[in-house]
C-alpha atoms as a PDB file:
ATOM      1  CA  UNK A   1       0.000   0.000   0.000  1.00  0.00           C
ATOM      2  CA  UNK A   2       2.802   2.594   0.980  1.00  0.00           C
ATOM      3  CA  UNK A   3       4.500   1.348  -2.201  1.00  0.00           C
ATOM      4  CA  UNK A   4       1.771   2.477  -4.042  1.00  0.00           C
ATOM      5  CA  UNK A   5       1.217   5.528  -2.670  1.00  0.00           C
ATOM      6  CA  UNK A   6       4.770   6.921  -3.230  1.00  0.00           C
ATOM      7  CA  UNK A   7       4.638   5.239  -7.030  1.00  0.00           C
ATOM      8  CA  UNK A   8       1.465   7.401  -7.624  1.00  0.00           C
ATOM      9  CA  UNK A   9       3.149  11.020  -6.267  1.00  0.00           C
ATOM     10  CA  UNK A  10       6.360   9.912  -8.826  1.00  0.00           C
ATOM     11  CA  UNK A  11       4.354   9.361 -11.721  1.00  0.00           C
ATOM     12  CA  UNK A  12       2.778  12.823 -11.198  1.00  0.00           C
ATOM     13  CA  UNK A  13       5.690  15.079 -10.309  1.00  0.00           C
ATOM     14  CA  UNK A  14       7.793  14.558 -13.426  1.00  0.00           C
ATOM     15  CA  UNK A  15       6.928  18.048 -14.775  1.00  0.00           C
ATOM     16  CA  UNK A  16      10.191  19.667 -15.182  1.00  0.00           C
ATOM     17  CA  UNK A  17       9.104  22.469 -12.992  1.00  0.00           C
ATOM     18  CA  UNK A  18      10.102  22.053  -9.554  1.00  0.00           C
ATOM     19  CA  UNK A  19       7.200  24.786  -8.637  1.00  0.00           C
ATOM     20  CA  UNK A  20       4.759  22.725  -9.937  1.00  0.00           C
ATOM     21  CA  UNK A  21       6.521  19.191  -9.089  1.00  0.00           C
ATOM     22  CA  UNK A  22       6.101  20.443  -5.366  1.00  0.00           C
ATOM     23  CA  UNK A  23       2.205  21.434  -5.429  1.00  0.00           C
ATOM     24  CA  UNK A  24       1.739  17.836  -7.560  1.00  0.00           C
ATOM     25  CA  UNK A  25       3.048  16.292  -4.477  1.00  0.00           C
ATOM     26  CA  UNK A  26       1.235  18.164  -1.872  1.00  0.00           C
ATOM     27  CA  UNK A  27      -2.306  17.863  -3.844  1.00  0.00           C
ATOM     28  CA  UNK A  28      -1.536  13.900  -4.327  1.00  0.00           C
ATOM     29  CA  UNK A  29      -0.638  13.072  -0.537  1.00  0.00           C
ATOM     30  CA  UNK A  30      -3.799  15.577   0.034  1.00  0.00           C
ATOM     31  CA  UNK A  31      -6.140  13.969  -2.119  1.00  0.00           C
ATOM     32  CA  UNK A  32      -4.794  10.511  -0.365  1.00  0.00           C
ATOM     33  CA  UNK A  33      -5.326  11.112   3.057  1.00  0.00           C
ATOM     34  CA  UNK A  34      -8.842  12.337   2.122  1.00  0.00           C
ATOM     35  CA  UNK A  35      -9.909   9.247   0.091  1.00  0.00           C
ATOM     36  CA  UNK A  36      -8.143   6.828   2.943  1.00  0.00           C
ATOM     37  CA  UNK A  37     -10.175   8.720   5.741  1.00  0.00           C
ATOM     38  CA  UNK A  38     -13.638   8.567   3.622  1.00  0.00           C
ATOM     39  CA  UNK A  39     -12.700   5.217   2.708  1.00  0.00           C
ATOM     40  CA  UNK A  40     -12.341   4.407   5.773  1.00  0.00           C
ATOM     41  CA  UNK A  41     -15.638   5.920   7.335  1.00  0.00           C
ATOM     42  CA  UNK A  42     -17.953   4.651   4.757  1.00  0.00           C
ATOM     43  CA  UNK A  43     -17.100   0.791   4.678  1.00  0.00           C
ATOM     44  CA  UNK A  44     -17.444   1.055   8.257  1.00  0.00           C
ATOM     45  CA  UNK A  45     -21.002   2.620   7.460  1.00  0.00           C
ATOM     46  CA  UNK A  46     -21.979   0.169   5.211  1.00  0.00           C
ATOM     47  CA  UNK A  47     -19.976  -2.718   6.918  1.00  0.00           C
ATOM     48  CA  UNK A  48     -22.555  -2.109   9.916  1.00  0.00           C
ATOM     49  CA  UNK A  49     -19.636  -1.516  12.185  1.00  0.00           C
ATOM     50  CA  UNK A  50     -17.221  -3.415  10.134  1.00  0.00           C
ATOM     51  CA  UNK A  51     -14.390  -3.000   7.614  1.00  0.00           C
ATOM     52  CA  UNK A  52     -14.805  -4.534   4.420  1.00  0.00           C
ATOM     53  CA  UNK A  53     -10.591  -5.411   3.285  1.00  0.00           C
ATOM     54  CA  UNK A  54     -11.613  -4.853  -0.707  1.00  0.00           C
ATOM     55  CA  UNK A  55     -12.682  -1.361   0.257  1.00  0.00           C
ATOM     56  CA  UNK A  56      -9.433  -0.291   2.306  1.00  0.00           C
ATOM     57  CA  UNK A  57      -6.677  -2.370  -0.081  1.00  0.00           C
ATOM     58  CA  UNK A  58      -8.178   0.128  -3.498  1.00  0.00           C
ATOM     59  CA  UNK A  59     -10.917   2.789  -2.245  1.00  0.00           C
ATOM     60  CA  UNK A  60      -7.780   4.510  -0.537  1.00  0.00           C
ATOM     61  CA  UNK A  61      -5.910   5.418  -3.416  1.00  0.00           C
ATOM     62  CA  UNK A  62      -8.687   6.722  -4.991  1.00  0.00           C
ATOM     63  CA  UNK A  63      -7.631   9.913  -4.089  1.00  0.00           C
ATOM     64  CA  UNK A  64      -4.491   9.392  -6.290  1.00  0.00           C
ATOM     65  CA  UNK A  65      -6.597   8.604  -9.343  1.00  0.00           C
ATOM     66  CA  UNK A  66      -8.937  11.049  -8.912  1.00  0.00           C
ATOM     67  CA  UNK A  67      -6.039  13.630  -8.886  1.00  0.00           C
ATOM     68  CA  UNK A  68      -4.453  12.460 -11.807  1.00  0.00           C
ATOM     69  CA  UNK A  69      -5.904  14.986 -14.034  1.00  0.00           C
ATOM     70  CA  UNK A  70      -5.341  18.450 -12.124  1.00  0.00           C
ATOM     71  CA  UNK A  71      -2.688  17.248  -9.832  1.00  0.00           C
ATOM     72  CA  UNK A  72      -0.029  20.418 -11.280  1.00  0.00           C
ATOM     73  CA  UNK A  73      -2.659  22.994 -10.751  1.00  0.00           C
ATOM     74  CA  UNK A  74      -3.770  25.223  -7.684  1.00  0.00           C
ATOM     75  CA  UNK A  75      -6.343  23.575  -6.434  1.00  0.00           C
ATOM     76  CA  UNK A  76      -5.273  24.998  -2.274  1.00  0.00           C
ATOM     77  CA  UNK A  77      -5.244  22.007   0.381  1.00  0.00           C
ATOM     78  CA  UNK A  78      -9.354  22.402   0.806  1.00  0.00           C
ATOM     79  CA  UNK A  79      -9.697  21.140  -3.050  1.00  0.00           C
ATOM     80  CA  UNK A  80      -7.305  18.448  -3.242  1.00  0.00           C
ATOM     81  CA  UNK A  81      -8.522  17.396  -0.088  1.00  0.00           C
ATOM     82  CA  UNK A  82     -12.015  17.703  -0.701  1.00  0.00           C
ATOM     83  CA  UNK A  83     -11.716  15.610  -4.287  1.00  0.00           C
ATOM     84  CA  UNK A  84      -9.696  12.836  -2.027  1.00  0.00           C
ATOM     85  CA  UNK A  85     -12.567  12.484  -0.200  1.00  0.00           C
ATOM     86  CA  UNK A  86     -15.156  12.518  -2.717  1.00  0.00           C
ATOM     87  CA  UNK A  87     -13.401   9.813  -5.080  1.00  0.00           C
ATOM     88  CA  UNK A  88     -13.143   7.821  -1.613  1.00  0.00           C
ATOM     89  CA  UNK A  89     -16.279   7.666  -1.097  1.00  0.00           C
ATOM     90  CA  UNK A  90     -17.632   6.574  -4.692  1.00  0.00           C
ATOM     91  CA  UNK A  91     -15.169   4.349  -4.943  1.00  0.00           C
ATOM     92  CA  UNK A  92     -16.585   2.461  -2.042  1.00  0.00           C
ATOM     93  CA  UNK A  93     -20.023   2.777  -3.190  1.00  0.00           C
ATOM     94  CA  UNK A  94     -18.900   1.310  -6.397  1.00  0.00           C
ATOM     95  CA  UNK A  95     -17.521  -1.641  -4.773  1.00  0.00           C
ATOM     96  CA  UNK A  96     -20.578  -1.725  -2.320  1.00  0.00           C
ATOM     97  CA  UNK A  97     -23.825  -1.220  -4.269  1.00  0.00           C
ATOM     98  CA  UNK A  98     -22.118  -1.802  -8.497  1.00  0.00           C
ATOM     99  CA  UNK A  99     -20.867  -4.442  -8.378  1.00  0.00           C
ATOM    100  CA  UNK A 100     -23.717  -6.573  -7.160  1.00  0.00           C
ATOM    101  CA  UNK A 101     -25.673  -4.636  -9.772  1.00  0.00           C
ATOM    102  CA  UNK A 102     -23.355  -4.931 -13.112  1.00  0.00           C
ATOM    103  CA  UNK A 103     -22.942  -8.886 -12.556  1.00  0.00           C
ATOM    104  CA  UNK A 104     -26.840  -9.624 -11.863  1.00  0.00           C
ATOM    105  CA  UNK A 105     -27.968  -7.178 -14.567  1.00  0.00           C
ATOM    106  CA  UNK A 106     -25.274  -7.272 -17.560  1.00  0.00           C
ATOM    107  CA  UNK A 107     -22.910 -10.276 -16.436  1.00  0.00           C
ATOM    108  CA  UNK A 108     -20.121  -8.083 -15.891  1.00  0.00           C
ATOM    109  CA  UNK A 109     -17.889  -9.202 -13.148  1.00  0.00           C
ATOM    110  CA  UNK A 110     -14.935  -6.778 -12.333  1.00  0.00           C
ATOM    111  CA  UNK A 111     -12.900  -8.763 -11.215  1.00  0.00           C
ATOM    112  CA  UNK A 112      -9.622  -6.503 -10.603  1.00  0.00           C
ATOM    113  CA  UNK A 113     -12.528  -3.675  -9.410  1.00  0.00           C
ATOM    114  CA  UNK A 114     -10.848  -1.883 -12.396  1.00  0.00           C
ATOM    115  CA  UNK A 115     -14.369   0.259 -12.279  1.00  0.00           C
ATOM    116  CA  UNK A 116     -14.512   1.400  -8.666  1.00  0.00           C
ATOM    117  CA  UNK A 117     -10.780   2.042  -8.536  1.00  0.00           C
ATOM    118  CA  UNK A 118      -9.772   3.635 -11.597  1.00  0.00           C
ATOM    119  CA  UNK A 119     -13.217   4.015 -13.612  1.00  0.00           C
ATOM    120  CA  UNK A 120     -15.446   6.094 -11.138  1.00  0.00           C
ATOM    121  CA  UNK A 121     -12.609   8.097  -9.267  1.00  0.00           C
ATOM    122  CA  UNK A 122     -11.371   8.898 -12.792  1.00  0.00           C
ATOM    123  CA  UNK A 123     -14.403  10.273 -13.965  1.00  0.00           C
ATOM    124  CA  UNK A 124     -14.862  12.457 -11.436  1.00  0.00           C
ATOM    125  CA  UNK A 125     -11.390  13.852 -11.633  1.00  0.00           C
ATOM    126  CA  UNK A 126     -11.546  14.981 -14.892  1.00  0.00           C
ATOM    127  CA  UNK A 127     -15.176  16.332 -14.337  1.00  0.00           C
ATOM    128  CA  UNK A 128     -13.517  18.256 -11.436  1.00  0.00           C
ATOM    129  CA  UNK A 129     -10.581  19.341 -13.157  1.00  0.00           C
ATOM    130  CA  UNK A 130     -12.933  21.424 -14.969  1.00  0.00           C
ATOM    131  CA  UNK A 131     -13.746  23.709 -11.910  1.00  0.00           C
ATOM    132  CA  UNK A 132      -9.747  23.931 -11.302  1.00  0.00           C
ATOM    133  CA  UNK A 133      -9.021  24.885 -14.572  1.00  0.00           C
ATOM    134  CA  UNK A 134     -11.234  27.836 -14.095  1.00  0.00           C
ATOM    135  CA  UNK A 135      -9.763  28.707 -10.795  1.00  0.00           C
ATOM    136  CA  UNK A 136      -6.509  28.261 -11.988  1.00  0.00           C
ATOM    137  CA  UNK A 137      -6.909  29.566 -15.378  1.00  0.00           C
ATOM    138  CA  UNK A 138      -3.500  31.249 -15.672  1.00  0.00           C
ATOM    139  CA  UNK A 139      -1.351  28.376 -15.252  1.00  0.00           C
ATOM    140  CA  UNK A 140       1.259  28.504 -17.893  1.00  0.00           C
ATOM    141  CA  UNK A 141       0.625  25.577 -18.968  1.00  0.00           C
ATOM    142  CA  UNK A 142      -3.098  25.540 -19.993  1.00  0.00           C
ATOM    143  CA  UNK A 143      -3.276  26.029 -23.952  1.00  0.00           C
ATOM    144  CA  UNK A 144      -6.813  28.040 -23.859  1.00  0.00           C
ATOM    145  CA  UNK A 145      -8.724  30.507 -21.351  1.00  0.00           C
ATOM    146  CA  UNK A 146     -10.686  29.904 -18.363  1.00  0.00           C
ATOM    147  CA  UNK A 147     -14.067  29.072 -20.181  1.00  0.00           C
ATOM    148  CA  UNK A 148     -12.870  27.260 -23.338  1.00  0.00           C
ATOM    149  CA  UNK A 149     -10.259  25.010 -21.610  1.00  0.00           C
ATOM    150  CA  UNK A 150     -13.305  23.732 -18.552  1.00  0.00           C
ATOM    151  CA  UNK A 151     -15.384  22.631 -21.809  1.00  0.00           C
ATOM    152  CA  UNK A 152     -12.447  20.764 -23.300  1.00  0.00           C
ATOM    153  CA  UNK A 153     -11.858  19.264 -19.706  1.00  0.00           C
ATOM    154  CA  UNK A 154     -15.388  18.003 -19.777  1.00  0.00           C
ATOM    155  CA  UNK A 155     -15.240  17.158 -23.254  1.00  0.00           C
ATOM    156  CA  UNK A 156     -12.090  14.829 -22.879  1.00  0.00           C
ATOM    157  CA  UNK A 157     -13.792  13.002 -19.985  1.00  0.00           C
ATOM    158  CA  UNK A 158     -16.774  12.092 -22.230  1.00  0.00           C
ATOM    159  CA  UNK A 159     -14.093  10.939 -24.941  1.00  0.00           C
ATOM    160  CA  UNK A 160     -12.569   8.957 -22.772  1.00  0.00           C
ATOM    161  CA  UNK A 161     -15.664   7.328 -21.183  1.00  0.00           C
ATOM    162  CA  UNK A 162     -16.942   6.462 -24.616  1.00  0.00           C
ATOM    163  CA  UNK A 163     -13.998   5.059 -25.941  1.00  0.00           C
ATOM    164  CA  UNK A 164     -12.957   2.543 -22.675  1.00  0.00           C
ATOM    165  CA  UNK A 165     -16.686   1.438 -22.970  1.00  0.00           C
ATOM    166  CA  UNK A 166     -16.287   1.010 -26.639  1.00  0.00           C
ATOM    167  CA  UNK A 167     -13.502  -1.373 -26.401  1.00  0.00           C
ATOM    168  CA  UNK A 168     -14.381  -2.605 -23.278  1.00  0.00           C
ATOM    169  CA  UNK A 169     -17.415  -4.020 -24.861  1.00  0.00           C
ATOM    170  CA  UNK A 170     -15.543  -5.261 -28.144  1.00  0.00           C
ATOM    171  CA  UNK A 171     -13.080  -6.590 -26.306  1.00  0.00           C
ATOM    172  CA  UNK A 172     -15.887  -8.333 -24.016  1.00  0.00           C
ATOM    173  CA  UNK A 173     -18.056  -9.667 -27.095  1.00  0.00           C
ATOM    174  CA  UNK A 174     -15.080 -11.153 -28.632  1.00  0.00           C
ATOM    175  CA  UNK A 175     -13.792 -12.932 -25.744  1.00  0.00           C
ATOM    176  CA  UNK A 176     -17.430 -14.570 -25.401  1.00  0.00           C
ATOM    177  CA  UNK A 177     -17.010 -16.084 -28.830  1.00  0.00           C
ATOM    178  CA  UNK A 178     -14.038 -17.853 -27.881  1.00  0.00           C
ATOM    179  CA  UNK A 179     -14.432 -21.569 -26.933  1.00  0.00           C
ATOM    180  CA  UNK A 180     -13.475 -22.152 -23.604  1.00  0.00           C
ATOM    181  CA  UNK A 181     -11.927 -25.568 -23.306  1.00  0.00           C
ATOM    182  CA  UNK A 182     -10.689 -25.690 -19.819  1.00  0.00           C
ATOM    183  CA  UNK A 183     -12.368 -28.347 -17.499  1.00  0.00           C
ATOM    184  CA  UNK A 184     -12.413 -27.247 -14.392  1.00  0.00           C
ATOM    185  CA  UNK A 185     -12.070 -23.857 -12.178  1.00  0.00           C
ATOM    186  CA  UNK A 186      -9.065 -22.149 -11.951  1.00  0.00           C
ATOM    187  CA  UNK A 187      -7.074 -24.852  -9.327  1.00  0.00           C
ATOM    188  CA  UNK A 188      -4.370 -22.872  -6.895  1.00  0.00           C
ATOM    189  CA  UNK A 189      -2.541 -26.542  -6.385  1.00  0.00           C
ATOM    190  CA  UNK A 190      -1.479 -26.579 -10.379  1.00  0.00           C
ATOM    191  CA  UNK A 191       0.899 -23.171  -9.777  1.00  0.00           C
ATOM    192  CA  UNK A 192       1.124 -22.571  -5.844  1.00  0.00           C
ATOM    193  CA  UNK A 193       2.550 -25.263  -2.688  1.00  0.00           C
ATOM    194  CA  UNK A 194      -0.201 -26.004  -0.250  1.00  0.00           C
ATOM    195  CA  UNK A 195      -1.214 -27.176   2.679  1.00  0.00           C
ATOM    196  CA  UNK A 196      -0.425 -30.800   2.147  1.00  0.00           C
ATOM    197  CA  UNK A 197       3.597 -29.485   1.004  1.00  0.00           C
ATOM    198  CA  UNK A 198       3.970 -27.900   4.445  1.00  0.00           C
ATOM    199  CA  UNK A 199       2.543 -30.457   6.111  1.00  0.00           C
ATOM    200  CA  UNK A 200       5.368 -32.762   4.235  1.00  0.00           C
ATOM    201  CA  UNK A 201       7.986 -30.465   4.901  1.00  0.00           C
ATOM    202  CA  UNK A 202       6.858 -30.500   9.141  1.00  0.00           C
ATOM    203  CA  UNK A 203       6.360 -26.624   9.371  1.00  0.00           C
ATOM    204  CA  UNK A 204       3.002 -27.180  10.359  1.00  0.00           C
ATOM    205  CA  UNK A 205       4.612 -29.870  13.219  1.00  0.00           C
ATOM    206  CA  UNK A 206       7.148 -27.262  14.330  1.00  0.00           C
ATOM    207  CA  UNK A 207       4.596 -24.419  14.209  1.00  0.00           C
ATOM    208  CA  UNK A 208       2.403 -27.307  16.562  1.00  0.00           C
ATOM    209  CA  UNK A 209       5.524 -27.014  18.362  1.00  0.00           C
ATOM    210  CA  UNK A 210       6.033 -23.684  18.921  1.00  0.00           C
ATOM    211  CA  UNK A 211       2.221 -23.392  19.901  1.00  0.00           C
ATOM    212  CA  UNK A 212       2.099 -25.952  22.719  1.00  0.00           C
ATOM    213  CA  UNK A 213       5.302 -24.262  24.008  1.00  0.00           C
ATOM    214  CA  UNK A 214       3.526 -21.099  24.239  1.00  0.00           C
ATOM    215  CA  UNK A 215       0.283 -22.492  25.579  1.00  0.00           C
ATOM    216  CA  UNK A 216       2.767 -24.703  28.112  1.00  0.00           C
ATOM    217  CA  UNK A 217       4.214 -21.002  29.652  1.00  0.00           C
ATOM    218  CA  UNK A 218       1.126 -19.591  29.801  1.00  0.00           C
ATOM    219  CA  UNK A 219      -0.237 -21.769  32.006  1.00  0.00           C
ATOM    220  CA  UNK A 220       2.951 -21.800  34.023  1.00  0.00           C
ATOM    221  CA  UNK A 221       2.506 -18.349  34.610  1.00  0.00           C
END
């Protein structure tokens, strides 16, 4: 997870400009301590008092993603915390209450959670970096002015949208015409060591071991 996190700042800070290099870094650790804390706060909502691990391993970097596509501009700590905690908490409701939905109604089943992650959070960051672009209209890197370059914001979103579900769905309906031949579920023994290697190898006896030691000084105390 921390790996992750610093991989995401890097990928975002190679500007060129150290001015701008700086506030990419402070908006990205910004936007990720607001999606961890929403992320955290609404699985426990939904969880009825509990944590749900798929929402905390990928609903906390949705911060990260959501910044991607405004991270160099001045956004002031309120923004890039604000759209941290905004793509936290639709990423968790994507993984709560979409999932369910797109694999009863459609078939789709995500798998990765490529759509709560990357999808949703995504969308919303480029919809948002439409309202920083006209905050930040002078940057000197924006090629148009304050109202022409939010349209193009929005308008890239909706390009990209159409063309991942485009080829998400071509790429879908071909895959369904392709025979499957394999005879059984995916089987963890034909890659992966288990149980019965350990048990072979007398881990699980010295791990008995170890146990009953433990348990034996316990009760001694």
């Amino acid at each position: 997870m921390l790996e992750l996190r610093v991989l995401t700042m890097i990928l975002k800070t190679e500007t060129g400009v150290p001015e701008n290099e700086m506030r990419c870094v402070i908006n990205t650790i910004l936007a990720l301590l607001g999606s961890t804390g929403a992320a955290f706060y609404l699985s426990l909502v939904l969880g009825k008092g509990k944590f749900d691990a798929v929402h905390i391993q990928n609903s906390t970097l949705a911060g990260g993603v959501a910044v991607g596509a405004s991270g160099r501009l001045n956004m002031g700590p309120g923004g890039a915390t604000l759209l941290g905690v905004l793509s936290g908490l639709v990423s968790v409701a994507g993984y709560f209450y979409s999932t369910k939905f797109l694999r009863d109604k459609f078939g789709i089943n995500d798998t990765c959670g490529v759509h709560n992650l990357h999808g949703l959070p995504a969308v919303l960051g480029g919809l948002a970096s439409a309202v920083f672009v006209s905050i930040d209209y002078d940057a000197e890197f924006l090629s148009y002015g304050r109202p022409q370059q939010a349209w193009r914001q929005v308008a890239a979103t909706v390009t990209t949208v159409v063309f991942a579900s485009g080829s998400g769905f071509l790429t879908g309906l071909l895959l369904s015409k392709t025979k499957d031949t394999a005879k059984r579920e995916y089987d963890d023994s034909l890659w992966w060591w288990e149980g019965e290697y350990y048990e072979k190898m007398g881990v699980e006896s010295e791990l008995d071991e170890d146990n009953d030691a433990e348990d034996e000084s316990g009760r001694a105390w």
